[in-house]
N, C-alpha and C. Protein backbone atom coordinates (compact mmCIF):
# COMPACT_ATOMS: atom_id res chain seq x y z
N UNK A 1 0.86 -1.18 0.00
CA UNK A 1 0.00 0.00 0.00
C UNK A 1 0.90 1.24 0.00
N UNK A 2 0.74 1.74 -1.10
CA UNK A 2 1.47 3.26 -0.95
C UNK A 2 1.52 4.34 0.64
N UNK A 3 2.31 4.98 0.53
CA UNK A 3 2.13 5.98 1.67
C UNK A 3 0.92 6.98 1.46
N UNK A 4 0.46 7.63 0.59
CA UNK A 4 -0.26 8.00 0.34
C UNK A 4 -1.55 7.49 0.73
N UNK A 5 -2.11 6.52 0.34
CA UNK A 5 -3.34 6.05 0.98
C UNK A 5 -3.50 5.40 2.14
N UNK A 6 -1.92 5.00 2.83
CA UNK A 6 -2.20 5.01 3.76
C UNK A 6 -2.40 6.51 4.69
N UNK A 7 -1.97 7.45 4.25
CA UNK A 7 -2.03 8.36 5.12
C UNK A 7 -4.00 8.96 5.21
N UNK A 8 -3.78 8.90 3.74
CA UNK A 8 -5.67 9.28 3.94
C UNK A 8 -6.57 8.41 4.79
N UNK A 9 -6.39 6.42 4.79
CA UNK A 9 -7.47 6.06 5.78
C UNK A 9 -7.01 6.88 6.72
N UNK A 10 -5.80 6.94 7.02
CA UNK A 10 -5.73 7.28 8.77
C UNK A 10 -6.34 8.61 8.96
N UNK A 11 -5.97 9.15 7.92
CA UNK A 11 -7.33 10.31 8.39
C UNK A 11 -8.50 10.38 8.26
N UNK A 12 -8.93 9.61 7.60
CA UNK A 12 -10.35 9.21 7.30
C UNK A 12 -10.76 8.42 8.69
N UNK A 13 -9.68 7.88 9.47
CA UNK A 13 -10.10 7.28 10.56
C UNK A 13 -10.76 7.81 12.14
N UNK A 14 -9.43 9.07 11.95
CA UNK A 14 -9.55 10.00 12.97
C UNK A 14 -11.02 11.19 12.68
N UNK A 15 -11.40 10.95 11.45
CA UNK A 15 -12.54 11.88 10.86
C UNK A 15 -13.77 11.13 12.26
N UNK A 16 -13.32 10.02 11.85
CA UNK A 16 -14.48 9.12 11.99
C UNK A 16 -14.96 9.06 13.58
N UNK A 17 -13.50 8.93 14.44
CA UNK A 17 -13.86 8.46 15.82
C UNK A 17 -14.20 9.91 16.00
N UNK A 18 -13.57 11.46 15.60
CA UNK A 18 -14.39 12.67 16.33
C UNK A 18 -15.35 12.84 16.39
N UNK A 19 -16.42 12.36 14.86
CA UNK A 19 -17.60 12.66 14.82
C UNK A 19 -18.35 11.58 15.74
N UNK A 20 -17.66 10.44 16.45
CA UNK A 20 -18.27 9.30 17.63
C UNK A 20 -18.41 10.28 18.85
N UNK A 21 -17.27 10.72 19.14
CA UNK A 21 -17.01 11.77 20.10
C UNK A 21 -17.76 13.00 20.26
N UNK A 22 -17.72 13.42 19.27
CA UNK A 22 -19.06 14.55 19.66
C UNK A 22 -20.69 14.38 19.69
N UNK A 23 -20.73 13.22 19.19
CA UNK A 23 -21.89 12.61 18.79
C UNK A 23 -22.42 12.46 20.40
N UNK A 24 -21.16 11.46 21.17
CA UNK A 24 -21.43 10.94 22.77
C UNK A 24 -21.73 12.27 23.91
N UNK A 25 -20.87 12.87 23.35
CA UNK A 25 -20.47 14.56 24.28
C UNK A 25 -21.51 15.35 24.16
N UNK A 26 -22.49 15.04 22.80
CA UNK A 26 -23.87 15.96 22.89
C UNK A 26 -25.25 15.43 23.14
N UNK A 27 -24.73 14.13 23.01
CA UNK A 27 -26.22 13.23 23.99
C UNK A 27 -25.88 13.29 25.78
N UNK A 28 -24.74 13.00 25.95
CA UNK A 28 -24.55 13.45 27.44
C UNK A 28 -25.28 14.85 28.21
N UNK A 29 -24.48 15.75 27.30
CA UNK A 29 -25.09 17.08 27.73
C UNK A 29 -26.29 17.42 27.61
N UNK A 30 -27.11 16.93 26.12
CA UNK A 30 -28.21 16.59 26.52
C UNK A 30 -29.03 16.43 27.76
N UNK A 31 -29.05 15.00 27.97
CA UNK A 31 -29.60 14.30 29.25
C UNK A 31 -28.67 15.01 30.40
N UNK A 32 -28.04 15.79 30.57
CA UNK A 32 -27.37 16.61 31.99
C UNK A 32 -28.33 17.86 32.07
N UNK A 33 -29.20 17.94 30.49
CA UNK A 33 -29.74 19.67 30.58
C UNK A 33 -30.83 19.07 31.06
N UNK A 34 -31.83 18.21 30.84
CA UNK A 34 -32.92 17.61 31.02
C UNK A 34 -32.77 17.57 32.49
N UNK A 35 -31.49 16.68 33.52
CA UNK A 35 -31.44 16.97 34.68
C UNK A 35 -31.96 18.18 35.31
N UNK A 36 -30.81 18.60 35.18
CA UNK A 36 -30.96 19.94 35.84
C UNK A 36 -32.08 20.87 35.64
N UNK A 37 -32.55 20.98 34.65
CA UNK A 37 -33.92 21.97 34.43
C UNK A 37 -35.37 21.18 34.63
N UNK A 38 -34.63 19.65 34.93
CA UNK A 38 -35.81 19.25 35.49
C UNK A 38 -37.44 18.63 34.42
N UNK A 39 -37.99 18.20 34.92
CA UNK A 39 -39.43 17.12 33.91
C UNK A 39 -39.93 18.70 33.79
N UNK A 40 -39.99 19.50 34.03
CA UNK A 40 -41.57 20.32 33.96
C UNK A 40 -41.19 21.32 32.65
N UNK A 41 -39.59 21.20 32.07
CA UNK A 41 -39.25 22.30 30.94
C UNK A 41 -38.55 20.72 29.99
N UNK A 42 -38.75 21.11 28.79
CA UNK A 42 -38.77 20.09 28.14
C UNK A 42 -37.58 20.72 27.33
N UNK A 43 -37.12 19.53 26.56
CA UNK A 43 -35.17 20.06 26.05
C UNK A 43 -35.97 20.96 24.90
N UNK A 44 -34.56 21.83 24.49
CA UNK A 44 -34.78 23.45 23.67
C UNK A 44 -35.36 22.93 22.47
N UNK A 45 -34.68 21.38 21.92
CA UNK A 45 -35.58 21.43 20.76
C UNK A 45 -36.70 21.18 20.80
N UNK A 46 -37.15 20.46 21.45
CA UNK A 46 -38.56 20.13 21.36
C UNK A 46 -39.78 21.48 22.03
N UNK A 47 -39.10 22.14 23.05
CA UNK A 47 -39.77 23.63 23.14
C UNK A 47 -39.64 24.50 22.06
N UNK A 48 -38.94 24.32 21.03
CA UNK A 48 -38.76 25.17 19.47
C UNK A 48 -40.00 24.97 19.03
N UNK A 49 -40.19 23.44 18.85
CA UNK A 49 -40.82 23.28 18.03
C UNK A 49 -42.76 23.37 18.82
N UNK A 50 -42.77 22.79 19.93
CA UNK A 50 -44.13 23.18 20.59
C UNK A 50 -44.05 24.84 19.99
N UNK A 51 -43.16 25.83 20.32
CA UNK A 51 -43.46 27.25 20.04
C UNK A 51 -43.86 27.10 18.47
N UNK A 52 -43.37 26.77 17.78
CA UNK A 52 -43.81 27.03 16.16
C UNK A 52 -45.05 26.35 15.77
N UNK A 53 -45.40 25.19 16.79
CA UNK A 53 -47.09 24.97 16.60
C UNK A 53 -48.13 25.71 17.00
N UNK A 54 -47.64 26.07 17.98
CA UNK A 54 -48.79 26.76 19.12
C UNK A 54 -49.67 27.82 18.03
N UNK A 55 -51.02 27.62 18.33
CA UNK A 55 -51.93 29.02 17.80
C UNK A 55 -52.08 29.89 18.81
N UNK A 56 -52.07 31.12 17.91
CA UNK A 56 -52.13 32.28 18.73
C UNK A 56 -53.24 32.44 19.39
N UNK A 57 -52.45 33.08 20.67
CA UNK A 57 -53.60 33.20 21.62
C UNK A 57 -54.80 34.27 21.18
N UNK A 58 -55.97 34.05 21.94
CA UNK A 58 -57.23 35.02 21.53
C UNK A 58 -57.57 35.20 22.87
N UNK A 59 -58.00 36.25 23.03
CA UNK A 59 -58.31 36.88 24.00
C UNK A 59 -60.06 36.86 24.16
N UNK A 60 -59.95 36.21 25.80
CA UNK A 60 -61.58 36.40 25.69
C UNK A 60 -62.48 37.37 25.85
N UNK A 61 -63.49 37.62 25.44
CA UNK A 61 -64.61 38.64 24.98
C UNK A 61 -64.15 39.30 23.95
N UNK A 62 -62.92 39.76 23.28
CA UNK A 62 -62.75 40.49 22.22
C UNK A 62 -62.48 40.11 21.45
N UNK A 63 -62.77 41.09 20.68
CA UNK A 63 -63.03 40.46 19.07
C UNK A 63 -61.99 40.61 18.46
N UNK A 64 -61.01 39.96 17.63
CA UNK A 64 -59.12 40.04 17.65
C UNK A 64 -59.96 41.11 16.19
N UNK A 65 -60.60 41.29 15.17
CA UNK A 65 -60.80 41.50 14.13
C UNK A 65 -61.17 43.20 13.85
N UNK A 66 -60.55 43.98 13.38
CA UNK A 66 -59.88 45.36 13.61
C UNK A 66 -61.55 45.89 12.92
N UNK A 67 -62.29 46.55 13.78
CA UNK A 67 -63.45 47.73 12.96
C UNK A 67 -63.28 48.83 12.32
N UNK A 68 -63.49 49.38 10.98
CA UNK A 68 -63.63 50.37 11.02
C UNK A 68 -64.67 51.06 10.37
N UNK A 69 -64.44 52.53 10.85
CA UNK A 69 -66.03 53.21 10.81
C UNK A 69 -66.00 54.40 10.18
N UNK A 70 -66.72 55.24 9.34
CA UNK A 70 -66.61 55.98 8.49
C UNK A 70 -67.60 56.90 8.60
N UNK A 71 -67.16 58.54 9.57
CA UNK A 71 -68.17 59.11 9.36
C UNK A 71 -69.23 60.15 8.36
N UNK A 72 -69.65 60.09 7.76
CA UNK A 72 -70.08 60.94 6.83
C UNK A 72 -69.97 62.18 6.45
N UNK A 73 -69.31 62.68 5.51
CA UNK A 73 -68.99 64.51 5.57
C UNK A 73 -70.49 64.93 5.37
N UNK A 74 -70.31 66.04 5.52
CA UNK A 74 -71.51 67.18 5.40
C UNK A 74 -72.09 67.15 3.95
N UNK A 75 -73.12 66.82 3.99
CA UNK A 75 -73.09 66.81 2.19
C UNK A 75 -74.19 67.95 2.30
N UNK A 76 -73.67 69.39 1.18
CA UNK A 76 -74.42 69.91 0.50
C UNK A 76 -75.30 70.02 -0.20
N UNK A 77 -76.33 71.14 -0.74
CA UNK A 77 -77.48 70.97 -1.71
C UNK A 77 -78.56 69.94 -1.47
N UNK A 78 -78.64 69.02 -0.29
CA UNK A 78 -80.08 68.38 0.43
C UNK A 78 -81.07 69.58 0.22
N UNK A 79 -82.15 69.24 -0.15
CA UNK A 79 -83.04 70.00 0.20
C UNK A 79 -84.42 68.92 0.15
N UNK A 80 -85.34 69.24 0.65
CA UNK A 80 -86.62 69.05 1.06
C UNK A 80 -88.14 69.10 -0.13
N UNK A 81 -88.19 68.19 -1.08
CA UNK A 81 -89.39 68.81 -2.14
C UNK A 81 -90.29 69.35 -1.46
N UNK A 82 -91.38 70.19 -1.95
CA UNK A 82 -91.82 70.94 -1.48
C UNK A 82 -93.12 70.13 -1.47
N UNK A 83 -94.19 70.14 -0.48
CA UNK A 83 -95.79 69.88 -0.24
C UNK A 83 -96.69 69.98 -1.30
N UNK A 84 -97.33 70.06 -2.35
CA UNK A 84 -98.35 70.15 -3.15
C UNK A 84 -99.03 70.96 -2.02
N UNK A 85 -99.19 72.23 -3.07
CA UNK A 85 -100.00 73.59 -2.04
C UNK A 85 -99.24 74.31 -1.37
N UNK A 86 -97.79 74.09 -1.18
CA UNK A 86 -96.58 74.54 -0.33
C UNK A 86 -95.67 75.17 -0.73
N UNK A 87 -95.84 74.88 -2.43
CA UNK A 87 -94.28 75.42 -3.14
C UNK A 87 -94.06 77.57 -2.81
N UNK A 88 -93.05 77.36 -2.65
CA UNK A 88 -92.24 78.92 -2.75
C UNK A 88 -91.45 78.94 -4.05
N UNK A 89 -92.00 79.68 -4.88
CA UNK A 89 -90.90 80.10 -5.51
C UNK A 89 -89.96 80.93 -5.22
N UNK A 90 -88.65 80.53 -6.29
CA UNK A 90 -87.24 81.45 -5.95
C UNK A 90 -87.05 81.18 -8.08
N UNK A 91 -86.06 82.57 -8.04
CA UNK A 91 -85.87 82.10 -9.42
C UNK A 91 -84.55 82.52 -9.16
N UNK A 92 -83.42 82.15 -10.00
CA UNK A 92 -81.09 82.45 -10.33
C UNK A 92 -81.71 82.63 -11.58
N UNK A 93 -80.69 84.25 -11.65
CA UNK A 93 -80.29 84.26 -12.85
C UNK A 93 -78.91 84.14 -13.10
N UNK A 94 -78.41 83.08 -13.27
CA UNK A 94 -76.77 82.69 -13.38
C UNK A 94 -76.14 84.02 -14.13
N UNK A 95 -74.75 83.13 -14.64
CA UNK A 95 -73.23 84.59 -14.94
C UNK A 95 -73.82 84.47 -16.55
N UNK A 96 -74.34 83.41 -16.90
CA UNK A 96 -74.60 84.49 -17.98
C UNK A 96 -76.12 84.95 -18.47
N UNK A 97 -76.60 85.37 -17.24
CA UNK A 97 -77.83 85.64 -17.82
C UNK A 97 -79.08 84.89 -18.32
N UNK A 98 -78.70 84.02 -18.10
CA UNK A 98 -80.40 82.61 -17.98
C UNK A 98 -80.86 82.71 -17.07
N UNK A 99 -81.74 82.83 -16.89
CA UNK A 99 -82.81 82.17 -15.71
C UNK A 99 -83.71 81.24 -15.50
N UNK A 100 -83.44 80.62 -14.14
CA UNK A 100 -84.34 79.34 -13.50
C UNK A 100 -85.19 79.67 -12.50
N UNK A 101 -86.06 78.97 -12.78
CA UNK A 101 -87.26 79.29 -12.00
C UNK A 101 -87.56 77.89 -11.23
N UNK A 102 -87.59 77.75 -9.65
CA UNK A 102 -88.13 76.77 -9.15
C UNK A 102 -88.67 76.74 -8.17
N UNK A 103 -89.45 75.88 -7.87
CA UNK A 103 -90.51 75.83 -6.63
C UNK A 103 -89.78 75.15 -5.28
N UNK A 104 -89.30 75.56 -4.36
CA UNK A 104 -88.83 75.24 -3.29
C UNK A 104 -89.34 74.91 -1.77
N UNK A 105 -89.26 74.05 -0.75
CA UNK A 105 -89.73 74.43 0.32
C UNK A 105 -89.60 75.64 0.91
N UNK A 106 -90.49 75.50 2.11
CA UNK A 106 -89.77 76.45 3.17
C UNK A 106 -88.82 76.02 4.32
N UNK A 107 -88.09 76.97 4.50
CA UNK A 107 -86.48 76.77 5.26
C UNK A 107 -85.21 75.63 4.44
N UNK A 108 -85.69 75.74 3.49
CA UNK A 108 -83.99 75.77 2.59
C UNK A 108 -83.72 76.96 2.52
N UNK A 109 -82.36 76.63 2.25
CA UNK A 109 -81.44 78.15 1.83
C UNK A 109 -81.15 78.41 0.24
N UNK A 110 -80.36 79.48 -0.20
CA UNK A 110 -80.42 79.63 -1.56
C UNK A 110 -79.05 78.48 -1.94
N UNK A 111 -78.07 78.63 -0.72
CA UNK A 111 -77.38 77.81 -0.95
C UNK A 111 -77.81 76.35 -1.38
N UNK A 112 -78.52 75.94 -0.88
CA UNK A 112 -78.49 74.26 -1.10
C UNK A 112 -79.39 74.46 -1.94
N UNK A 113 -80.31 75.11 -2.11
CA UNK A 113 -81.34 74.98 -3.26
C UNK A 113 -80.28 75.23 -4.69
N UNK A 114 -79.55 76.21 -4.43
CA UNK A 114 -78.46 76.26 -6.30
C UNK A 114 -77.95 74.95 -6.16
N UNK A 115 -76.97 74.00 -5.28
CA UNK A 115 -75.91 73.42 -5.18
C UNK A 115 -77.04 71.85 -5.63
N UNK A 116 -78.19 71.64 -5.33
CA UNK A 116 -79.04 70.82 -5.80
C UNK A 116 -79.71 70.56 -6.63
N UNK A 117 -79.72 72.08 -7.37
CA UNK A 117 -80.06 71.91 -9.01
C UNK A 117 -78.51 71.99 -10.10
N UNK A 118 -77.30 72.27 -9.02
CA UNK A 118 -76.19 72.01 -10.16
C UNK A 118 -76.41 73.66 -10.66
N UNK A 119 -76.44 74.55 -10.05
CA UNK A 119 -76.09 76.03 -10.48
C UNK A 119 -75.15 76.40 -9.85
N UNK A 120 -74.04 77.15 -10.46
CA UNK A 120 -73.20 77.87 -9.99
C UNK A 120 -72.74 78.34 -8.69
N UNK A 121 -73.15 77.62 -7.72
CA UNK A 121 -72.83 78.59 -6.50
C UNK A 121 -71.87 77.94 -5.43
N UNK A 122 -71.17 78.15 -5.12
CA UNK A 122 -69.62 77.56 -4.68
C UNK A 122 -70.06 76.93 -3.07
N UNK A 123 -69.79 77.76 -2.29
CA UNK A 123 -70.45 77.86 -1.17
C UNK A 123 -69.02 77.10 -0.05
N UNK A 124 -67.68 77.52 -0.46
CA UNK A 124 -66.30 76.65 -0.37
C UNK A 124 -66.65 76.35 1.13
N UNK A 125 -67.15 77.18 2.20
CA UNK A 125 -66.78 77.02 3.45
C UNK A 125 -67.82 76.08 3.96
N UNK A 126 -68.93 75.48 3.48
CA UNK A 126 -69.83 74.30 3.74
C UNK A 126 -70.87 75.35 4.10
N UNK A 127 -71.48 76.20 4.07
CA UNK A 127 -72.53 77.41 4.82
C UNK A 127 -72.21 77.32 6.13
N UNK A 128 -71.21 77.45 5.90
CA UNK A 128 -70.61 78.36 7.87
C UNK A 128 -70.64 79.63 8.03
N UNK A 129 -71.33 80.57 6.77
CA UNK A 129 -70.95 81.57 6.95
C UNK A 129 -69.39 82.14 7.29
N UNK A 130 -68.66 81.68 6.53
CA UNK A 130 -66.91 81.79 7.03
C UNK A 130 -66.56 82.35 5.50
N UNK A 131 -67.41 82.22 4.78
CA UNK A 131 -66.20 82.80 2.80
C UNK A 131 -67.85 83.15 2.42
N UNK A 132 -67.38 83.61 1.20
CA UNK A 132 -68.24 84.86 0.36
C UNK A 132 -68.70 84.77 -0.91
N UNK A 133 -68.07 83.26 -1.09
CA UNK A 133 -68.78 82.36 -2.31
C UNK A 133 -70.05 81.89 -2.73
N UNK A 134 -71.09 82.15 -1.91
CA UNK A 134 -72.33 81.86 -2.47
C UNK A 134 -73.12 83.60 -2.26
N UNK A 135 -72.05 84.37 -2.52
CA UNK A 135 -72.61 85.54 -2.63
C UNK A 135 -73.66 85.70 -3.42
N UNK A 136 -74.95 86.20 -3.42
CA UNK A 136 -75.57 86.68 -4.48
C UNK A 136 -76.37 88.27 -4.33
N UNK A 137 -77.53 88.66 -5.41
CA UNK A 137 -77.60 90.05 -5.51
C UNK A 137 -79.33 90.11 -5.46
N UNK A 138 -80.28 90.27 -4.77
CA UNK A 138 -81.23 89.86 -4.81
C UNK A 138 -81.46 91.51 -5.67
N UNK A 139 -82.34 90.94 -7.39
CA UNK A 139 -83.06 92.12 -7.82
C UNK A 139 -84.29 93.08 -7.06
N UNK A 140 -85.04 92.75 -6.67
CA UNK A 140 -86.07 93.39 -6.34
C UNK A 140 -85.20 94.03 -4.38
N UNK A 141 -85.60 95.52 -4.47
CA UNK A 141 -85.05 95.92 -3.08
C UNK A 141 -86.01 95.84 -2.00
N UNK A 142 -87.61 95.27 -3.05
CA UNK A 142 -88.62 95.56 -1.71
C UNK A 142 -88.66 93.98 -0.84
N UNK A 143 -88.20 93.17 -2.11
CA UNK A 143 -88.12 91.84 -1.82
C UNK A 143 -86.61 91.69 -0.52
N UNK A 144 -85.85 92.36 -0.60
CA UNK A 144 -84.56 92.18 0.30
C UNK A 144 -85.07 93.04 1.24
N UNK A 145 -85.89 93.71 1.29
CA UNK A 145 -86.35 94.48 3.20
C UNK A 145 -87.29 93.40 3.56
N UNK A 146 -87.49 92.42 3.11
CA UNK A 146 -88.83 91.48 3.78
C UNK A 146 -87.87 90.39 4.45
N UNK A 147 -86.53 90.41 4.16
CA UNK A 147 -85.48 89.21 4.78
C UNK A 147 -84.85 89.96 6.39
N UNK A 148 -84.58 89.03 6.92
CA UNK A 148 -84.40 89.09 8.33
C UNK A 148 -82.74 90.01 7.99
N UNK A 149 -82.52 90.73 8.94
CA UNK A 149 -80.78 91.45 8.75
C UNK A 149 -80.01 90.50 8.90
N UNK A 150 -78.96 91.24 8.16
CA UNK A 150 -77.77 90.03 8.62
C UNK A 150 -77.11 90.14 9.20
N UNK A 151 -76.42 88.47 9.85
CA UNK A 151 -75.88 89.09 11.06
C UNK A 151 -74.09 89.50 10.67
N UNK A 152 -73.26 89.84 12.05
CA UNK A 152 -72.21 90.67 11.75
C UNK A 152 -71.49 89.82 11.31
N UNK A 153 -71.32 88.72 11.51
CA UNK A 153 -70.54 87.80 10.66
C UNK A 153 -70.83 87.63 9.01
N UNK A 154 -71.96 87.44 8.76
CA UNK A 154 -72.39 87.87 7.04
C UNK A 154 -72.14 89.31 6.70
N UNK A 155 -71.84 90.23 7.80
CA UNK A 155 -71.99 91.58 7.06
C UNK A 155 -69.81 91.61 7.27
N UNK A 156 -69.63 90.52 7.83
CA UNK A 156 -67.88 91.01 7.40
C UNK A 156 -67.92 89.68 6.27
N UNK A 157 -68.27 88.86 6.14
CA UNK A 157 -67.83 88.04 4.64
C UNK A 157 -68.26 88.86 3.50
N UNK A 158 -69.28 89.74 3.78
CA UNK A 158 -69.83 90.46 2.40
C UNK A 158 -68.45 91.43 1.86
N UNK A 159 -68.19 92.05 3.06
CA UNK A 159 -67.05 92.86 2.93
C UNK A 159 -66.41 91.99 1.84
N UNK A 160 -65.46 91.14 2.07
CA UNK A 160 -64.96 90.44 0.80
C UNK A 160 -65.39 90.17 -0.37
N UNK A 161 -66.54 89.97 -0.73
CA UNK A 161 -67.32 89.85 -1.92
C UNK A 161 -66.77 90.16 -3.12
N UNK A 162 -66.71 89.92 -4.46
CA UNK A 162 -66.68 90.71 -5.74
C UNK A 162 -68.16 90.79 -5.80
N UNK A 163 -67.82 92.66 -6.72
CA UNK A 163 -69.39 93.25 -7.09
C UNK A 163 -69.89 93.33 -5.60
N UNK A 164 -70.28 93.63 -4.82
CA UNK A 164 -71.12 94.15 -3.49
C UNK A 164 -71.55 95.22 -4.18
N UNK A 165 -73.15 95.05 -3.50
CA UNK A 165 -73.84 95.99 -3.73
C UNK A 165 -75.21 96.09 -2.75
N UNK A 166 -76.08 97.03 -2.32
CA UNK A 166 -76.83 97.44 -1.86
C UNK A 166 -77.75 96.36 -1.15
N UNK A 167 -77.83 95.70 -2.22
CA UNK A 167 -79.10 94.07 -1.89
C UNK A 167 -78.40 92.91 -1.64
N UNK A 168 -77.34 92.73 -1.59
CA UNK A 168 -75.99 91.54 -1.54
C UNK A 168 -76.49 90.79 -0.40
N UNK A 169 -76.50 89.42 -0.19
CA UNK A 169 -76.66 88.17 1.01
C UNK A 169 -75.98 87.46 0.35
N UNK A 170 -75.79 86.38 1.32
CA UNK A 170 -74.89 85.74 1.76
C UNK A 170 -75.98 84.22 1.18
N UNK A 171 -75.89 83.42 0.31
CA UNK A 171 -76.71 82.36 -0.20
C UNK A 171 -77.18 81.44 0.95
N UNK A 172 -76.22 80.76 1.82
CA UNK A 172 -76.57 80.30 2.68
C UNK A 172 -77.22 80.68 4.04
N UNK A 173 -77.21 82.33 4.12
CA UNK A 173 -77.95 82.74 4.97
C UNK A 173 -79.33 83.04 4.66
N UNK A 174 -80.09 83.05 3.52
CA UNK A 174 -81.23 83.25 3.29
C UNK A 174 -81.96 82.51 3.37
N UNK A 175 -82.40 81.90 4.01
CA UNK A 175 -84.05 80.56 4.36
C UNK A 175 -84.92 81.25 3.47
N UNK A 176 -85.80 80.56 2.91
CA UNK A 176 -87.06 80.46 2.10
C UNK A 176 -87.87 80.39 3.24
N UNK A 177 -89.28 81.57 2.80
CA UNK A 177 -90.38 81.42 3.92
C UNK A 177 -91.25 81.98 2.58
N UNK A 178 -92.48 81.97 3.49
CA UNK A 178 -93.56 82.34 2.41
C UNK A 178 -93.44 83.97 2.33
N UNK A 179 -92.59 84.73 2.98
CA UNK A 179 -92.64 86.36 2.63
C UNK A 179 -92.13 86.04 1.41
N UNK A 180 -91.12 84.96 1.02
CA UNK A 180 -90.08 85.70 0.36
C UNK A 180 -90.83 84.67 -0.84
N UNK A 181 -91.86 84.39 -1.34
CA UNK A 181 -92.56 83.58 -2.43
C UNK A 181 -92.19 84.41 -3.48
N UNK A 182 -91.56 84.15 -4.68
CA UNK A 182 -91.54 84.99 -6.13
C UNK A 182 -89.66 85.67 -5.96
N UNK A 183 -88.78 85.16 -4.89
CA UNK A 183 -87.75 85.77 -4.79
C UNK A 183 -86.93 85.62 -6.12
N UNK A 184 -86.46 86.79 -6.51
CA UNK A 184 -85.25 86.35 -7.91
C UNK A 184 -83.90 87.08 -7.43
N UNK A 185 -83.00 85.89 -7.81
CA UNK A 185 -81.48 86.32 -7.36
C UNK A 185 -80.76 86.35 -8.37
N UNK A 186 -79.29 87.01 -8.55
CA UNK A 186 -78.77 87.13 -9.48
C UNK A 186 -77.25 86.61 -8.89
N UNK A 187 -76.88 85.93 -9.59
CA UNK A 187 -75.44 85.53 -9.03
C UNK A 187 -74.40 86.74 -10.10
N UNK A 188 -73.22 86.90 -9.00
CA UNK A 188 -72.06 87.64 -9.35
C UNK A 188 -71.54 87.29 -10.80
N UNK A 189 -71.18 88.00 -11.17
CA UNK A 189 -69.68 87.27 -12.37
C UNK A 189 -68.82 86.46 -12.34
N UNK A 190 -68.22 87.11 -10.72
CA UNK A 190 -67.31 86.06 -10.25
C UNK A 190 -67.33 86.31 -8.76
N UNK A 191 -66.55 85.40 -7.62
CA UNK A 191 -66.76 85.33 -6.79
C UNK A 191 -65.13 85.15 -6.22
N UNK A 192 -64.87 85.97 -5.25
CA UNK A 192 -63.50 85.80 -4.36
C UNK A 192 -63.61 84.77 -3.15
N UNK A 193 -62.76 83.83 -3.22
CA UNK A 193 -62.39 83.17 -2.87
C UNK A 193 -61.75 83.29 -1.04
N UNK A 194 -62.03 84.41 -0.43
CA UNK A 194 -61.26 84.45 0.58
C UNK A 194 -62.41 84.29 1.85
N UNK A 195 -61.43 83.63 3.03
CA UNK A 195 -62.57 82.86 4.02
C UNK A 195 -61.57 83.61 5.28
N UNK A 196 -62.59 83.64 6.42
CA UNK A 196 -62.39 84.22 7.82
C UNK A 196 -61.23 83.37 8.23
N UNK A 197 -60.66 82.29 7.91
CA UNK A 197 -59.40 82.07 8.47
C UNK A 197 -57.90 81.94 7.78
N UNK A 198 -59.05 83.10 6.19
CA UNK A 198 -57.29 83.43 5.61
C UNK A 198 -57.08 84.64 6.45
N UNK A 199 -57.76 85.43 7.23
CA UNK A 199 -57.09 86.59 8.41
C UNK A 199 -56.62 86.02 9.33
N UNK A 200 -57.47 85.13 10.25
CA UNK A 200 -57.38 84.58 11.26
C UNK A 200 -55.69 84.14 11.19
N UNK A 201 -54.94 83.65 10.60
CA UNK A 201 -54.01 83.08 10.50
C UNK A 201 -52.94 84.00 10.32
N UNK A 202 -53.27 85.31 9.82
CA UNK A 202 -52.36 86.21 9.78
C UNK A 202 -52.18 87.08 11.20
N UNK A 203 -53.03 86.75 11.83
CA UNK A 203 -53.40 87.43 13.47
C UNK A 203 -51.77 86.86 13.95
């Protein structure tokens, strides 16, 4: 037998008895860990693997399953059809000069009554009375002394207005009642865009 292969069994030999040796040295230690930690904890592998079965815990009375809830924005232009025998008229004459004529309840505003037929009228701040976008110009002046005054908060958004003039409200401040049956409004050209907390913020 060459030197050569003899030298490889012999290492092939010594391969052999280490891997006996560690083989003995880790079942020992084994059964020494089991000692000492005792029957009631079970060796690491087999607690590996109980952990990777286990289902997750649930908690009782609650519901593990996440709710959620969605509250509704403010939606504009609702209005109320009117009673057979009940109608108020109101008539817009939009920017360019058409006019609509419709029969409305009482206590809508001009706001939601335009924003529900799809006319022109912005109304950006939701009718908070806070911006100057559903400005309009009521024609008749005998028809605008039969409306309640406005209050000081409509009389500083008017301030902002494009076009102000003499008969000027505020769309969302005007309720429909039976004084105001046959009302005709005229919307602006255009309308400025500025609301009580583009100041507020400059304070």
């Amino acid at each position: 037998m060459s030197l050569w292969k003899n030298t490889g069994l012999t290492l092939l030999r010594h391969a052999v008895a280490g891997d006996r040796i560690a083989h003995s040295q880790s079942t020992r230690f084994l059964s020494y860990s089991s000692q000492v930690l005792g029957s009631n904890r079970a060796p690491v592998t087999t607690r590996r693997s109980t952990l990777i079965s286990r289902e997750p815990r649930s908690w009782t009375g609650v519901d593990s399953r996440r709710r959620f809830s969605a509250t509704g924005g403010v939606q504009h232009g609702h209005i109320t059809p009117p009673k057979p025998g009940e109608e108020i008229h109101v008539s817009f004459i939009d920017k360019d000069g058409e006019r609509v004529d419709l029969q409305v309840s009482e206590g809508d505003n001009l706001l939601d009554i335009a924003q529900a037929h799809d006319l022109e009228m912005e109304g950006a701040c939701g009718g908070s009375c806070a911006c100057s976008t559903c400005h309009v110009i009521v024609e008749d002046p005998d028809m605008f002394d039969k409306m309640e005054e406005p209050s000081d908060d409509e009389n500083d958004m008017l301030d902002l207005a494009f076009g102000l003039t003499e008969t000027s409200r505020l769309g969302c401040q005007v309720v429909m009642n039976k004084d105001l049956d046959g009302l005709v409004v005229r919307l602006p050209s255009m309308t400025r865009n500025l609301q009580a907390s583009d100041f507020q913020a400059k304070k």
